[in-house]
Protein backbone atom coordinates (compact mmCIF):
# COMPACT_ATOMS: atom_id res chain seq x y z
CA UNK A 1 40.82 39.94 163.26
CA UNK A 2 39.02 42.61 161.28
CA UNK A 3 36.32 42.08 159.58
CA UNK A 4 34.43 43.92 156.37
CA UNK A 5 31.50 43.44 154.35
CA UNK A 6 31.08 40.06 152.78
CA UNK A 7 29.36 38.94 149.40
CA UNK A 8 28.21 34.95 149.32
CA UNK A 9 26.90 33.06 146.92
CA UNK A 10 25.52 30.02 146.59
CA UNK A 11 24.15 26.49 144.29
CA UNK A 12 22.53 23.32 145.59
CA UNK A 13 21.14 20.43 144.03
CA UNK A 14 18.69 17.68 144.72
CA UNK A 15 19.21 14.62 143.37
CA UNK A 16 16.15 12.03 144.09
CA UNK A 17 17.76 8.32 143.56
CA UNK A 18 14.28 6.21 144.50
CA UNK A 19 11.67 7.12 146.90
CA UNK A 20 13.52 6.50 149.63
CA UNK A 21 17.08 8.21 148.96
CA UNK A 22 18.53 11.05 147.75
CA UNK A 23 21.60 13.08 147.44
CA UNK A 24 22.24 16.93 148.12
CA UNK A 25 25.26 18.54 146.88
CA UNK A 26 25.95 21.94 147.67
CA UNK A 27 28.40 24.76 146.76
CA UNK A 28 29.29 28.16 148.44
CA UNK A 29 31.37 30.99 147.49
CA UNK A 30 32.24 33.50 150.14
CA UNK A 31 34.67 36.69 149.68
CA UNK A 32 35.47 39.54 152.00
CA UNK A 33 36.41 43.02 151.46
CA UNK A 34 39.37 44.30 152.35
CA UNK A 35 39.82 45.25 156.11
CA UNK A 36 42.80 47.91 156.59
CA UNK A 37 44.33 48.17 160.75
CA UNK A 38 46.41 51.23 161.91
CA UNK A 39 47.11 50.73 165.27
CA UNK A 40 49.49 52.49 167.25
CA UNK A 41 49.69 52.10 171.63
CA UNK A 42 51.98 53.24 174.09
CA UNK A 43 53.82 50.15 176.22
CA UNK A 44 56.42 50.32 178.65
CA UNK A 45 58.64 49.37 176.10
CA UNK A 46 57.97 52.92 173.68
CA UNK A 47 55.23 52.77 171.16
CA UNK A 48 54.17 49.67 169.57
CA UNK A 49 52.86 50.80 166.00
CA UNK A 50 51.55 48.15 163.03
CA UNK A 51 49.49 48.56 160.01
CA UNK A 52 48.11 45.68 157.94
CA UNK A 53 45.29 44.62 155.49
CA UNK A 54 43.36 41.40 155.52
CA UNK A 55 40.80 40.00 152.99
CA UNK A 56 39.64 36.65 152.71
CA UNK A 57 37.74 34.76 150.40
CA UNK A 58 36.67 30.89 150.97
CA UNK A 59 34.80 27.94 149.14
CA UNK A 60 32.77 25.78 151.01
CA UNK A 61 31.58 21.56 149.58
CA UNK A 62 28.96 20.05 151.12
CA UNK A 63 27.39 16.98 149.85
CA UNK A 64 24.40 14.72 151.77
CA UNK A 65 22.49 11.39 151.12
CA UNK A 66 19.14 11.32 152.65
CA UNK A 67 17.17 8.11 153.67
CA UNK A 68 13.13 7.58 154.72
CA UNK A 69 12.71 4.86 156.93
């Protein structure tokens, strides 16, 4: 799959619940350009010819609770 420049951003938080726990939440935001294909190959068959564009975009959740032993 194609692939074009991408732009991220992201947010995280620490949240201390004693001095031995904690929790981490964290957020990302992730979108692609858009990626254009012209392809066109010869085959046995005659030519085999296809355009297309693809883009993508994605958010990511992560969360996390930390311990000290």
């Amino acid at each position: 799959m194609p692939s074009e420049d991408r732009m991220v951003a992201t947010l995280g938080l620490s949240y201390p619940i004693n001095d031995s726990t904690s929790i981490d939440v964290a957020y990302m935001f992730l979108k692609e350009d858009t990626s254009h294909v012209d392809v066109s190959k010869p085959s046995t068959n005659g030519p085999v010819t296809y355009s297309a564009d693809y883009k993508g975009m994605g958010h990511l959740i992560g969360a996390q609770l930390n311990m000290k032993f």
